[in-house]
Protein backbone atom coordinates (compact mmCIF):
# COMPACT_ATOMS: atom_id res chain seq x y z
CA UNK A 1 -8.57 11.51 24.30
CA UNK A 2 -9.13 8.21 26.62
CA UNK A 3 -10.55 5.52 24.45
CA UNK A 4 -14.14 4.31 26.21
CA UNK A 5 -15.53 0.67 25.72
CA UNK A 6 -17.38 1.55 22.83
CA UNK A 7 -14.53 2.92 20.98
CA UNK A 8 -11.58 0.80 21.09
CA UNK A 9 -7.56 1.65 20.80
CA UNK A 10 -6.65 -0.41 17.78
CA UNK A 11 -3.68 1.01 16.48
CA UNK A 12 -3.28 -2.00 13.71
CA UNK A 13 -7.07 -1.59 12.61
CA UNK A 14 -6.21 1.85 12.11
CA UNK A 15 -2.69 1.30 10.30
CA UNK A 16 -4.48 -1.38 8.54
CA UNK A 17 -7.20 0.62 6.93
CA UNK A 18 -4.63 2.91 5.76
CA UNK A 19 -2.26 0.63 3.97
CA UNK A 20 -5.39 -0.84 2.94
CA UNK A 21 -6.06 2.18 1.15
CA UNK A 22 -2.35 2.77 -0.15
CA UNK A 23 -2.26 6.18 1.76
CA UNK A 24 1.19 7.41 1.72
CA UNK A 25 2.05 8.88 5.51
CA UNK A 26 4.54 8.41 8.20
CA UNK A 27 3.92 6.88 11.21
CA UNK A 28 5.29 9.50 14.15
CA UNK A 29 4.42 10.32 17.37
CA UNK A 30 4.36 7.80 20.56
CA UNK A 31 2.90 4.68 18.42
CA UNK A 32 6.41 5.36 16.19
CA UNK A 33 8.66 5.84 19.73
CA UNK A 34 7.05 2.59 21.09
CA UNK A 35 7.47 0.89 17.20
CA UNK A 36 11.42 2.26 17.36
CA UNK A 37 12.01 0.60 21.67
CA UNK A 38 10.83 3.47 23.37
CA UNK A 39 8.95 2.46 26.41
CA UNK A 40 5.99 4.20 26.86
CA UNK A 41 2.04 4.06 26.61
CA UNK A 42 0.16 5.54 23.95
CA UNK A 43 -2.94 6.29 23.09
CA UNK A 44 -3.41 7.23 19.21
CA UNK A 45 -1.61 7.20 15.78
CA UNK A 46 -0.32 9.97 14.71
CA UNK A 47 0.58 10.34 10.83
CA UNK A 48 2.44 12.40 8.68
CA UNK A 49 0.52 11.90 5.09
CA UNK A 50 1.36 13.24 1.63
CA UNK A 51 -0.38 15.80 0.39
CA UNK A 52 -0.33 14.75 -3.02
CA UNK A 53 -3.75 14.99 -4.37
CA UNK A 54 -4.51 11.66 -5.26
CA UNK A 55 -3.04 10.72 -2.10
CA UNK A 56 -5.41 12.63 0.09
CA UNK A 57 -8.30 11.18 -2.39
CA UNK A 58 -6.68 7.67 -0.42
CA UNK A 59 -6.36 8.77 2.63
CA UNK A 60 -10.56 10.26 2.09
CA UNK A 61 -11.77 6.82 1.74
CA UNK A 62 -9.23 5.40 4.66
CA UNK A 63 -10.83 7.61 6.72
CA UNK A 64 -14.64 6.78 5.86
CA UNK A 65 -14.00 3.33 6.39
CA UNK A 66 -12.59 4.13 9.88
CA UNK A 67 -15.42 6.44 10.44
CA UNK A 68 -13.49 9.70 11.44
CA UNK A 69 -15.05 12.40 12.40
CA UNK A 70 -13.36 15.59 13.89
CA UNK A 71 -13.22 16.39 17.38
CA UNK A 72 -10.76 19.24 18.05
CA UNK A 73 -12.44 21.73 15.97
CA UNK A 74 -15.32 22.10 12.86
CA UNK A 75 -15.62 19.60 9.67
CA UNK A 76 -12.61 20.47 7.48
CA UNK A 77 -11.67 20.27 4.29
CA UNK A 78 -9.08 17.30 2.96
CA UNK A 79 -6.87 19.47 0.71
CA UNK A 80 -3.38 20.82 1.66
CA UNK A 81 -4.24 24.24 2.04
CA UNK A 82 -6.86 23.81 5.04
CA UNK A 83 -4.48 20.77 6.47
CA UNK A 84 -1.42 23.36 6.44
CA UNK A 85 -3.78 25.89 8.30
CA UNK A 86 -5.18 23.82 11.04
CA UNK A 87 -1.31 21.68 11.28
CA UNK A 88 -3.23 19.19 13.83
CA UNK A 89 -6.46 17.64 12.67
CA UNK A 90 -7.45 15.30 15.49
CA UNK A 91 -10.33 12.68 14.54
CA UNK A 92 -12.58 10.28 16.48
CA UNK A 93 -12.82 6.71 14.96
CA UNK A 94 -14.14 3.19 15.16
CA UNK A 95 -10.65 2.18 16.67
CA UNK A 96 -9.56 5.23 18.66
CA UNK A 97 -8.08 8.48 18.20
CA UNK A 98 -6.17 9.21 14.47
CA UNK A 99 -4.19 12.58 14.46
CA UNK A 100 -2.87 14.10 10.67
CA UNK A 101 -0.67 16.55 11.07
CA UNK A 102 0.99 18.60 8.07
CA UNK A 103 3.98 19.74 8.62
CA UNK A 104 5.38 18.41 12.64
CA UNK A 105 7.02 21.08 14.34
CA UNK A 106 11.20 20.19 14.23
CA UNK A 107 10.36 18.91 10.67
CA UNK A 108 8.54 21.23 8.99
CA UNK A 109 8.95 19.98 5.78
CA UNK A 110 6.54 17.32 6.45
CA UNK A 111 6.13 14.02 4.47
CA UNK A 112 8.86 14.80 1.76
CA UNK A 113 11.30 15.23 5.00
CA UNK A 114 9.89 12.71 7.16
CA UNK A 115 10.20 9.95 4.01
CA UNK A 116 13.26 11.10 3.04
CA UNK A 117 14.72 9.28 6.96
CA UNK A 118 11.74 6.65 7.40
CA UNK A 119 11.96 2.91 7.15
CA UNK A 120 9.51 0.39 6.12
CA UNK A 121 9.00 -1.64 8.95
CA UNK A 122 7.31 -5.36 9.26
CA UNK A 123 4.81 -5.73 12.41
CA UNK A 124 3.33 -8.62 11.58
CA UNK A 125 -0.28 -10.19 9.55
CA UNK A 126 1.09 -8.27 6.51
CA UNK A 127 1.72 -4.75 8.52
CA UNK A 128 4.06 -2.52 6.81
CA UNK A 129 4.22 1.40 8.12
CA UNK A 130 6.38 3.48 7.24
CA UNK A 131 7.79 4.97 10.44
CA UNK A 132 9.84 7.98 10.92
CA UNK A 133 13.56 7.67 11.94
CA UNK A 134 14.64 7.65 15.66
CA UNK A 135 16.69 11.22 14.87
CA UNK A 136 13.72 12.33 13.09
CA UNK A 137 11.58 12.02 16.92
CA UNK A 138 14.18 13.39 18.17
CA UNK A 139 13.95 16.57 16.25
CA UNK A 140 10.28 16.33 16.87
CA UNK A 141 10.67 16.41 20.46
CA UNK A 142 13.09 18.17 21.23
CA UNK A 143 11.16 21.36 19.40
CA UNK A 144 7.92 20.64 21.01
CA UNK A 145 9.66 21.75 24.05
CA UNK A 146 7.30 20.33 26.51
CA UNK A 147 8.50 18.79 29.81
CA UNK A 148 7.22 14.96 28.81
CA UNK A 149 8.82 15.27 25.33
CA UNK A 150 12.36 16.81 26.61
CA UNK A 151 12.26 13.73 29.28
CA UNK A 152 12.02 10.83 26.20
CA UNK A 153 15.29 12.55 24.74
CA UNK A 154 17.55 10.39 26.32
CA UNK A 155 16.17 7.13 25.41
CA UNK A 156 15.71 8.30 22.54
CA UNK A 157 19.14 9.10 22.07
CA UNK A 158 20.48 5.58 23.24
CA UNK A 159 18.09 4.19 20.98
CA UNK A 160 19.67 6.08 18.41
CA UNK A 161 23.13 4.60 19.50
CA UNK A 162 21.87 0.86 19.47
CA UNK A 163 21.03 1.50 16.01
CA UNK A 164 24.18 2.58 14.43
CA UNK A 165 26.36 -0.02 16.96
CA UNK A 166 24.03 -2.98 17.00
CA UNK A 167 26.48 -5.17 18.88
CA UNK A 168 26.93 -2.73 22.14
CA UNK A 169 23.60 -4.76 22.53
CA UNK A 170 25.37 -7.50 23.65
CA UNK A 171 28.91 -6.57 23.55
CA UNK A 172 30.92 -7.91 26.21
CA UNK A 173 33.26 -5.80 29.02
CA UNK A 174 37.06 -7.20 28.40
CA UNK A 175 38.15 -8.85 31.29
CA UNK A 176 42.09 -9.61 31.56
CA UNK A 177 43.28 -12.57 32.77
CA UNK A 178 45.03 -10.49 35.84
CA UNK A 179 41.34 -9.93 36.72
CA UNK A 180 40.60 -13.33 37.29
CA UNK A 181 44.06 -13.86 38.95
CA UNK A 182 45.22 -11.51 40.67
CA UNK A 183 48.91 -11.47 40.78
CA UNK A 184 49.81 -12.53 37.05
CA UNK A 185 50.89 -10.10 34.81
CA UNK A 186 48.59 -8.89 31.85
CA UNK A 187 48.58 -11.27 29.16
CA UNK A 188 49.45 -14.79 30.61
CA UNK A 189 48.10 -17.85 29.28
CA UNK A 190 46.63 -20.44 31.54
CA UNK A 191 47.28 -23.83 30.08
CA UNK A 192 44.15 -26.13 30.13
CA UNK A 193 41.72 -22.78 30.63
CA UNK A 194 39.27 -21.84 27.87
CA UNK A 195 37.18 -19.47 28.08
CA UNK A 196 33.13 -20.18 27.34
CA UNK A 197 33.43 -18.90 24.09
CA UNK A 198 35.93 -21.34 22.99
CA UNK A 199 34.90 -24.43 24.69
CA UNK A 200 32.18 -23.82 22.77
CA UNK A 201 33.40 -23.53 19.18
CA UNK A 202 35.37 -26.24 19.91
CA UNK A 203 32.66 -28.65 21.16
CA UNK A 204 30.60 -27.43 17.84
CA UNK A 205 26.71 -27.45 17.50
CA UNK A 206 24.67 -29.04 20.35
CA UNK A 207 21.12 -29.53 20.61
CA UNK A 208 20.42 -26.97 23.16
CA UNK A 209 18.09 -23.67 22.23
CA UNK A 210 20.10 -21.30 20.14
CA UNK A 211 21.12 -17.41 21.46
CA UNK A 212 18.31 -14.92 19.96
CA UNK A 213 18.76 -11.43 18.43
């Protein structure tokens, strides 16, 4: 669904009204890809909620205050059984398109599963999804087996990487000193050369702008 003028994509409105409410979910779907580095457009939230009772009382009043209504099929019921039956309950709201689904096909243990991997992340003005680890979209889309999801794998995957080796970020290629030189052996020192590095430990702090992470 394209949001129109009169119905705005908001995705923080939307995560906002549900924290608000203290509904349990996880975020997944492309709003978790893009929240994990993926880069891609998207155009809805897609959560994973508890079914817990007294969760889905929450997640009731989160959605009145959003002003869902159902667009991919009749009204429905907010209890597990009718949310396990129809998997994919897509809803209309004041700031765009809100998909819960029960039980995401490559997890299909749901919430429990999907918590179980997720991390609490900070986006800002008090924002604090949970959103579903980078092997958990994987698994996601990989099983969906469509020819968009299969193509996100590999970011995905190097994604993944970046996360369990944070310095290959920024980790340098050695270059030997016979690189620079041709013609010395591997392993001479030049006297009087240092590299950047050590020019600058040894000049200590300046007052130039820092390196960011």
């Amino acid at each position: 669904m394209t949001p129109t003028p009169a119905q705005p994509f908001d995705p923080r409105a939307t995560l906002a009204a549900l924290q608000a409410a203290g509904v349990a979910s996880v975020l997944i779907g492309g709003l978790a890809r893009v929240a994990r580095g993926a880069d891609e457009i998207t155009r809805g939230v897609d959560i994973c909620p508890s079914l817990q009772p007294s969760n889905l009382l929450r997640l009731r009043v989160a959605l009145a205050q959003l002003e869902a209504t159902r667009i991919d099929g009749p009204d429905f019921v907010l209890d597990p059984e009718h949310l396990h039956a129809a998997n994919v309950v897509t809803l209309s709201t004041a700031f765009g398109e809100l998909k819960l689904i029960a039980a995401p096909v490559g997890v299909p243990r749901g919430y429990d599963a999907l918590k179980a991997g997720a991390s609490t992340e900070h986006l800002g003005g008090g924002l604090r999804p949970e959103i579903a680890s980078t092997g958990d979209l994987i698994a996601m889309s990989a099983a969906l087996r469509r020819e968009q999801d299969l193509k996100r794998i590999p970011a995905l995957r190097r994604i993944l990487e970046l996360e369990a080796d944070p310095a290959a970020i920024v980790k340098p290629t050695p270059v030997g000193v016979e690189q620079l030189h041709p013609g010395l052996p591997p392993g001479t020192a030049l006297d009087g050369e240092l590299s950047h590095l050590e020019r600058s430990r040894r000049a200590g702090p300046g007052k130039g702008p820092g390196v960011g992470r």
